[in-house]
Protein backbone atom coordinates (compact mmCIF):
# COMPACT_ATOMS: atom_id res chain seq x y z
CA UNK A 1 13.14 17.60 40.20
CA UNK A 2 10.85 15.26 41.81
CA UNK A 3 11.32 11.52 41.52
CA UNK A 4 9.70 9.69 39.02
CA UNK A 5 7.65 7.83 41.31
CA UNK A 6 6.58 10.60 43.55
CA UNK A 7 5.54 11.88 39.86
CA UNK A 8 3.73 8.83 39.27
CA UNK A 9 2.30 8.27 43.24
CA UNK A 10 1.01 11.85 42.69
CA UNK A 11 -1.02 11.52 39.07
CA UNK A 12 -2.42 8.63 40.56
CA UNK A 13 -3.39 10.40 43.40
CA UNK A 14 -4.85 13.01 41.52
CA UNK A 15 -6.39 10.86 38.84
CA UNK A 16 -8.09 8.96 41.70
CA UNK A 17 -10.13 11.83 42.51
CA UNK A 18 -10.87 13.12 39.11
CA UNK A 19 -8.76 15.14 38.74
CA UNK A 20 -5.90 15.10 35.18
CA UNK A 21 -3.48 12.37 35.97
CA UNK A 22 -0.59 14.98 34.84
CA UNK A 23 2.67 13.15 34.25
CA UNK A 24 4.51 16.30 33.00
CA UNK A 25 6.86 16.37 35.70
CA UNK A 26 8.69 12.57 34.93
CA UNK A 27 12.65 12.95 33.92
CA UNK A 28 13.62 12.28 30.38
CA UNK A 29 13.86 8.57 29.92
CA UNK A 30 12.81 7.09 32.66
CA UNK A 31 11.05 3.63 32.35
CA UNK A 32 7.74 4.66 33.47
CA UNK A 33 5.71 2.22 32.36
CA UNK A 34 7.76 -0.31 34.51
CA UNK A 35 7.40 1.99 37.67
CA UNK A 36 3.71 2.71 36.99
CA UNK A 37 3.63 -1.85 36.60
CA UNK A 38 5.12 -2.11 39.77
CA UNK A 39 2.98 0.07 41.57
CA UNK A 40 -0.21 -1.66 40.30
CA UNK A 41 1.42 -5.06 41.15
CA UNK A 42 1.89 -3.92 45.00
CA UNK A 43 -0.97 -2.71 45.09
CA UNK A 44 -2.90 -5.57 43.97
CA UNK A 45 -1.13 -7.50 46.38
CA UNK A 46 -2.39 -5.87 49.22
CA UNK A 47 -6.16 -5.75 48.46
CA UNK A 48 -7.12 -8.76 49.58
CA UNK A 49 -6.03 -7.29 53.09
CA UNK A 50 -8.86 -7.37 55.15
CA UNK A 51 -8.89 -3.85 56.26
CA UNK A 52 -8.99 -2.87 52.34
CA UNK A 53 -11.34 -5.30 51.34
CA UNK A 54 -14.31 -4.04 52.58
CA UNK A 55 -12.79 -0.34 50.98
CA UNK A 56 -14.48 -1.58 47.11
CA UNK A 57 -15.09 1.40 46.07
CA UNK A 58 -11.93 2.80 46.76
CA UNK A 59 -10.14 0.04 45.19
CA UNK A 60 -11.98 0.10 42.24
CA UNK A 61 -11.39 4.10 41.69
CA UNK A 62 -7.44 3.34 42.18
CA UNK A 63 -7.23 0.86 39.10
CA UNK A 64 -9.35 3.34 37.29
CA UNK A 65 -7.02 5.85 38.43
CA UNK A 66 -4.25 3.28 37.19
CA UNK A 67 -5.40 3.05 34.05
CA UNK A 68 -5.92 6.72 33.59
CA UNK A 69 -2.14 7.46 33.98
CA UNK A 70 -1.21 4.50 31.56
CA UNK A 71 -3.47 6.37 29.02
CA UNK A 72 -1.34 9.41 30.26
CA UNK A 73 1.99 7.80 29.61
CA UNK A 74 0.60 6.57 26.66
CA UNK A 75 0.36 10.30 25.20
CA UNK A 76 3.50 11.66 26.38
CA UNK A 77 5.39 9.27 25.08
CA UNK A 78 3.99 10.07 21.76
CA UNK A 79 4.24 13.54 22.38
CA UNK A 80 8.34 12.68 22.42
CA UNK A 81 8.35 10.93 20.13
CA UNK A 82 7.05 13.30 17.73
CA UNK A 83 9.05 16.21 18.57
CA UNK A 84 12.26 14.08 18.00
CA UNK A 85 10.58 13.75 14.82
CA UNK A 86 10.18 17.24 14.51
CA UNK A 87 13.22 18.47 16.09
CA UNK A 88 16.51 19.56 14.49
CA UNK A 89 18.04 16.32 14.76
CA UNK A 90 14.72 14.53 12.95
CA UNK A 91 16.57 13.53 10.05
CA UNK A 92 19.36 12.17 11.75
CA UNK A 93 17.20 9.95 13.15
CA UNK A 94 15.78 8.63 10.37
CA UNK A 95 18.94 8.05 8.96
CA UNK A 96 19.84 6.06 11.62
CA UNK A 97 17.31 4.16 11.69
CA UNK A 98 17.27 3.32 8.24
CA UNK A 99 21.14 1.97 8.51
CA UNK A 100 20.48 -0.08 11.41
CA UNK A 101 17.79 -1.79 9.52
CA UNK A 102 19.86 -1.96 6.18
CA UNK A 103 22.72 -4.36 8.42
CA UNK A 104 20.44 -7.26 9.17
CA UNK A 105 18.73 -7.48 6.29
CA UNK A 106 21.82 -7.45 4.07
CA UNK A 107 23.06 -10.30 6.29
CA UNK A 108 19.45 -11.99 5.19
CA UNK A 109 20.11 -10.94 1.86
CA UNK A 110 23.20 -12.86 1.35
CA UNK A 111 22.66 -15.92 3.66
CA UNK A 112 19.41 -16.34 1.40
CA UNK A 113 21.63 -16.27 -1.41
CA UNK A 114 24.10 -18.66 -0.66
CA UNK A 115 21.07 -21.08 0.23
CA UNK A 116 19.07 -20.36 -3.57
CA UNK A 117 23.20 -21.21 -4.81
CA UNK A 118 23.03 -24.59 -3.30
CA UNK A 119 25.68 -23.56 -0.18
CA UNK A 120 23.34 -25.30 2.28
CA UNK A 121 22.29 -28.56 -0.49
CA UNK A 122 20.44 -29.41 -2.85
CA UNK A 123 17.16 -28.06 -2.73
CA UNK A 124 13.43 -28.69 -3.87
CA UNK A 125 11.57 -26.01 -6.82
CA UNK A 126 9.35 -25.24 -3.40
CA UNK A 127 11.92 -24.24 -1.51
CA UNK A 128 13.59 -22.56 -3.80
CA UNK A 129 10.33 -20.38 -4.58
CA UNK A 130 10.29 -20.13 -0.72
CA UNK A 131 14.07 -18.61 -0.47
CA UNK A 132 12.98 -16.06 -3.28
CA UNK A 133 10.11 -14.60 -2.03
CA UNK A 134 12.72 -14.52 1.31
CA UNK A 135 15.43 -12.94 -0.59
CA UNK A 136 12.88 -10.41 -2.63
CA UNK A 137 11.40 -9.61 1.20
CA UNK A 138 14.43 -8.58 2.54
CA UNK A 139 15.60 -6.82 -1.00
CA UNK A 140 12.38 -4.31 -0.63
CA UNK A 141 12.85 -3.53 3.19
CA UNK A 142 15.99 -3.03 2.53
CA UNK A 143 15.41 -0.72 -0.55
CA UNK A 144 13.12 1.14 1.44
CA UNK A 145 15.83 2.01 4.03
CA UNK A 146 17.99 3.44 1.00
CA UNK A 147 15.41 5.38 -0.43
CA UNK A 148 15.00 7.13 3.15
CA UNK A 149 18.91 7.51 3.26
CA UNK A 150 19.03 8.81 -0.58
CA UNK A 151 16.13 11.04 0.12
CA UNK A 152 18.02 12.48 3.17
CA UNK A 153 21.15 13.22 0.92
CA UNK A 154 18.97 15.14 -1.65
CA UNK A 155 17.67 11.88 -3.73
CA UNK A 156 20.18 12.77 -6.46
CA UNK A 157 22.93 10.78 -5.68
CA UNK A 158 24.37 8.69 -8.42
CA UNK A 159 26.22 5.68 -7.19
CA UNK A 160 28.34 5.63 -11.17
CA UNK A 161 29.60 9.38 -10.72
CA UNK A 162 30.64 8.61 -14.08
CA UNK A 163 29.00 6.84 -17.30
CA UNK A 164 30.55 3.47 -17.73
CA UNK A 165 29.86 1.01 -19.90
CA UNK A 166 27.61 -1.92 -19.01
CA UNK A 167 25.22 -4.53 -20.66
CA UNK A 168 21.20 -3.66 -20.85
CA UNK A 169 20.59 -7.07 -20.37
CA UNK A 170 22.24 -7.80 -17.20
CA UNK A 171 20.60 -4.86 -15.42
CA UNK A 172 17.19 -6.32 -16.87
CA UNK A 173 18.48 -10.27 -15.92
CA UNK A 174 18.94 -8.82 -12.17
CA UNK A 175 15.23 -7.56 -12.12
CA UNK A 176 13.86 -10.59 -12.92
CA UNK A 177 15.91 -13.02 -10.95
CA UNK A 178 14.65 -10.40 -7.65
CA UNK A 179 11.22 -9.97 -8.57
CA UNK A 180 10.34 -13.45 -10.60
CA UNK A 181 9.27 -15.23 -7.23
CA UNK A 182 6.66 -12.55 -6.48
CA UNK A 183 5.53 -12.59 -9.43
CA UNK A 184 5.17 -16.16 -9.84
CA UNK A 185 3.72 -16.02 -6.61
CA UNK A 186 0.42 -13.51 -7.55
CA UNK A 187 0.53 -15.96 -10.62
CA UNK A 188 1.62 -12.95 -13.28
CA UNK A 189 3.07 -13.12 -16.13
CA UNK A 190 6.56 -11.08 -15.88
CA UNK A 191 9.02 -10.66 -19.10
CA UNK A 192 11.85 -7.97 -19.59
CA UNK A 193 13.37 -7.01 -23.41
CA UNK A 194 16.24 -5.49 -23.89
CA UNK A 195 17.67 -3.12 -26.91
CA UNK A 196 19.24 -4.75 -30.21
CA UNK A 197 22.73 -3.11 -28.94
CA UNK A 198 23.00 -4.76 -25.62
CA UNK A 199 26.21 -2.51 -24.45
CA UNK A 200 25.88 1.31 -23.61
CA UNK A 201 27.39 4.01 -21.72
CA UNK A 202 25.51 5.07 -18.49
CA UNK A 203 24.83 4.22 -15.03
CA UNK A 204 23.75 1.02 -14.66
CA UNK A 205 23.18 1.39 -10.69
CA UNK A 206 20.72 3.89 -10.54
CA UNK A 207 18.98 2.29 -13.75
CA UNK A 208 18.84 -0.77 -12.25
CA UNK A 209 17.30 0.63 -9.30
CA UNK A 210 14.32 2.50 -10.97
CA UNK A 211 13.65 0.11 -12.65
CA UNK A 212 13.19 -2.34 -9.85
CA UNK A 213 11.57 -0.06 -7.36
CA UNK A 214 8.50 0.66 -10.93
CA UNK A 215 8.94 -3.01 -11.75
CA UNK A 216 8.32 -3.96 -7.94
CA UNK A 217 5.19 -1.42 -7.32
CA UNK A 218 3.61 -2.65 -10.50
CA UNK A 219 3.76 -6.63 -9.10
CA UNK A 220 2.47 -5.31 -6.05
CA UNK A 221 -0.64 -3.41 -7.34
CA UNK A 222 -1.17 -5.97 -10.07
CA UNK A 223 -3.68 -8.81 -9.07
CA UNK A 224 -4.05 -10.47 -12.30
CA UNK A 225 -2.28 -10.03 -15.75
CA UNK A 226 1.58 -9.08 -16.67
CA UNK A 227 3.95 -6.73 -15.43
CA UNK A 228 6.43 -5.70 -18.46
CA UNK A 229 9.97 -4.08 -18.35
CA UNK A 230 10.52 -3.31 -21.99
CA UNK A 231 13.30 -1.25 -23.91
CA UNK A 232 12.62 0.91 -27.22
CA UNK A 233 15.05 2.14 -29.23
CA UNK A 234 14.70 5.81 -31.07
CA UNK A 235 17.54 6.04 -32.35
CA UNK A 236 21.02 4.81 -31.77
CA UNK A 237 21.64 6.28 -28.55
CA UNK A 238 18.28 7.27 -27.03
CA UNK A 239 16.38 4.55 -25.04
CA UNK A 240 12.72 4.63 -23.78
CA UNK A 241 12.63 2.74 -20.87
CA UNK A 242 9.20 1.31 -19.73
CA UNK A 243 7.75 -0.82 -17.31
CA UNK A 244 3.84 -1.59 -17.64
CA UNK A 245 1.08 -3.76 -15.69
CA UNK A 246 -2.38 -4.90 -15.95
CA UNK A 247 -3.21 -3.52 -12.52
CA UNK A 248 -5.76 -1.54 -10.71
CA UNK A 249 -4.66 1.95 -12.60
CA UNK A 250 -4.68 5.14 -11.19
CA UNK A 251 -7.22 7.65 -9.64
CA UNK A 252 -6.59 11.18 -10.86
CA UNK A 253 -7.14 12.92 -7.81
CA UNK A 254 -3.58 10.98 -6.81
CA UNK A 255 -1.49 11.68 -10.05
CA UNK A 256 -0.80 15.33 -8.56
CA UNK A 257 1.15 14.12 -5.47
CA UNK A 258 2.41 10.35 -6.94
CA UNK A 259 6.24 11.92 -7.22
CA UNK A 260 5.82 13.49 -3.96
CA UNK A 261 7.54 12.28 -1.21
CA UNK A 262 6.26 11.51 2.51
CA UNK A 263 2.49 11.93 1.11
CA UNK A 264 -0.45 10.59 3.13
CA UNK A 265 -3.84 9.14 1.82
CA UNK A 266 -6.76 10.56 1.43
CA UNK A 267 -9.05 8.12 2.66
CA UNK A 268 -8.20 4.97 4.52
CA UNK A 269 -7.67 2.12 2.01
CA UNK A 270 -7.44 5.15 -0.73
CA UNK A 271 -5.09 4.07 -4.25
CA UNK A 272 -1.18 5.06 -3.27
CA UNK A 273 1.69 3.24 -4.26
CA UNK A 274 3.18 3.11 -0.47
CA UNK A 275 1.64 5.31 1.93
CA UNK A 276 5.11 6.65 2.36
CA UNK A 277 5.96 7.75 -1.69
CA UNK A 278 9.45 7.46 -1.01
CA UNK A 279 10.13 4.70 -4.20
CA UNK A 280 8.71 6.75 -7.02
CA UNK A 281 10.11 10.50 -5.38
CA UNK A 282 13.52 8.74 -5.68
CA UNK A 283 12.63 7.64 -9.30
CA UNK A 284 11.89 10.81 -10.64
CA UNK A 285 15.41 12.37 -8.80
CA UNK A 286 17.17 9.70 -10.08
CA UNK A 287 15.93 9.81 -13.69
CA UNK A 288 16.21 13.44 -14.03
CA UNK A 289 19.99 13.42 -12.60
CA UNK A 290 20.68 10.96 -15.71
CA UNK A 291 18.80 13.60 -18.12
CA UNK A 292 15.70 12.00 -18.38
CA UNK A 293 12.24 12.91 -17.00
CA UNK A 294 10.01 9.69 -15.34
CA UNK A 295 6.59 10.06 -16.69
CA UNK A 296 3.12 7.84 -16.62
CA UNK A 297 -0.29 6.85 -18.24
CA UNK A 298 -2.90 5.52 -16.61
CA UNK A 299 -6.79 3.97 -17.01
CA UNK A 300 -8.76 2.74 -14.23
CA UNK A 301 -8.91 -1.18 -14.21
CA UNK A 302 -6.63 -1.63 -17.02
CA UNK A 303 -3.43 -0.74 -16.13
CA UNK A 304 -0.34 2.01 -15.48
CA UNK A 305 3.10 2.64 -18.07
CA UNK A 306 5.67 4.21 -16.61
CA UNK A 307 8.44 5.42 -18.84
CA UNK A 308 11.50 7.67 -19.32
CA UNK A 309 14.13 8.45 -22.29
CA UNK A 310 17.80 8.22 -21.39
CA UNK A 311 20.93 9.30 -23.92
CA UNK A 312 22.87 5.80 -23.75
CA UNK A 313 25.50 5.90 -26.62
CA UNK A 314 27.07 2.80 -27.81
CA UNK A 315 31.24 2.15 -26.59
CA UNK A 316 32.11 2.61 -30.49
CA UNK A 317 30.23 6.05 -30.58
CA UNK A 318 31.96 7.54 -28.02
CA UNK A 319 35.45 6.03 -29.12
């Protein structure tokens, strides 16, 4: 295999005559960018030689010819990076990647916390607002990087293998304490209710985490109005959950992909919740593993509802 700079020397060569400046031939991870910067650099330092100074022409067709195997480098790196995208270890990838964002931004996550709990002082209502919108940051980058690890485990995975009790009211308190600064921030109106019969038998983790991830899309496509996470009771086990806005609505030519993970937009700046779809694919898993089914409504410029029913008996019923 040829060195990486006789690679390089040569697509220069060849790009300097018009021909392809093919850089095919360079060895797996090599820093060829760096070579190809060096090579420009010692270049440049020689032109003002006078034997290559009155050579303009020829000067100017090498820099071209520079810049042509950039653009080349450019590509294939791409071209790499795709088809570790695409390759059998893809998802592994991913994976990684989403853990080793998930450890720095739980170390924001609780350093931000201990700050908004007075560890650091006492501190003023704007810095306090300012440490929220940190905290609620940091809390939807790094709910992003689960949602990419739950979707690569199947997006089923319930964190409570087993229905426990737990109060309705401190899974809606949590919401609100994350997602109160951005509201306040887009000046909305945010409340939460909760059901007459506060304690129930369920999984509180992976409600509390639908609910948030429809609760956070709904502040983020809402410009002006409320954003609602309400409870309804049917009867005395079953719940309709619900989490409504004021916001922009809905096109229908997206409602047939919404739950889909991984989509892409139709047209650049076209209506999608994240261009990704990972939040509300994980939703709909999530909701269906704890027997319900995550459904919406919709009208253009007046707002979205989405809503499920969950079986949440009371401690007493089951005793």
């Amino acid at each position: 295999m040829r060195s990486a700079v006789g690679v390089l020397t040569d697509a220069v060569r060849r790009a300097a005559t018009g021909r392809s400046a093919d850089v095919r031939g360079l060895p797996p991870f090599v820093p060829a960018r760096r070579i190809l910067e060096r090579l420009r650099r010692s270049f440049l330092e020689h032109v003002e030689a006078p034997d290559v100074r009155d050579q303009s022409d020829d000067v100017v067709a090498i820099v071209r010819a520079l810049e042509r195997v950039q653009d080349a480098l450019d590509l294939d790196s791409a071209h790499r990076f795709a088809s570790r995208l695409t390759g059998q270890d893809a998802q592994q990838l991913v994976v990684e990647m989403a853990h080793d964002m998930r450890s720095p931004l739980g170390s924001i996550l609780i350093l931000a916390d201990r700050l908004r709990g007075g560890a650091g002082g006492e501190l003023s209502p704007i810095q306090q607002r300012q440490l929220g919108l940190v905290y609620s940051a940091a809390f939807g980058l790094s709910s992003l990087a689960g949602d990419v690890i739950e979707l690569a485990r199947g997006g089923t995975t319930l964190v409570d293998t087993e229905p426990m009790p737990f109060a309705v009211s401190d899974v809606l308190q949590s919401i609100m304490d994350i997602l109160r600064p951005m509201a306040e921030e887009k000046r909305l109106d945010m409340k939460a209710t909760g059901p007459s019969a506060d304690v129930r038998v369920g999984h509180p983790s992976a409600l509390n985490r639908v609910l948030l991830n429809l609760a956070t899309n709904a502040i983020k496509f809402t410009n002006t109005g409320s954003v609602a996470v309400s409870t309804r009771e049917l009867d005395r086990s079953r719940i309709e959950f619900s989490v409504q806005d004021t916001g922009r609505g809905i096109p229908d030519h997206v409602m047939g992909s919404l739950f889909e993970a991984f989509r892409q937009r139709q047209t650049p700046g076209d209506y999608a919740f994240s261009s990704a779809g990972l939040g509300l694919s994980i939703c709909q898993k999530l909701v269906r593993a704890m027997g319900g089914e995550l459904q919406v409504t919709t009208e253009l410029e007046k707002g979205t509802r989405f809503f499920f029913t969950l079986d949440l008996e009371q401690p007493e019923q089951i005793g």
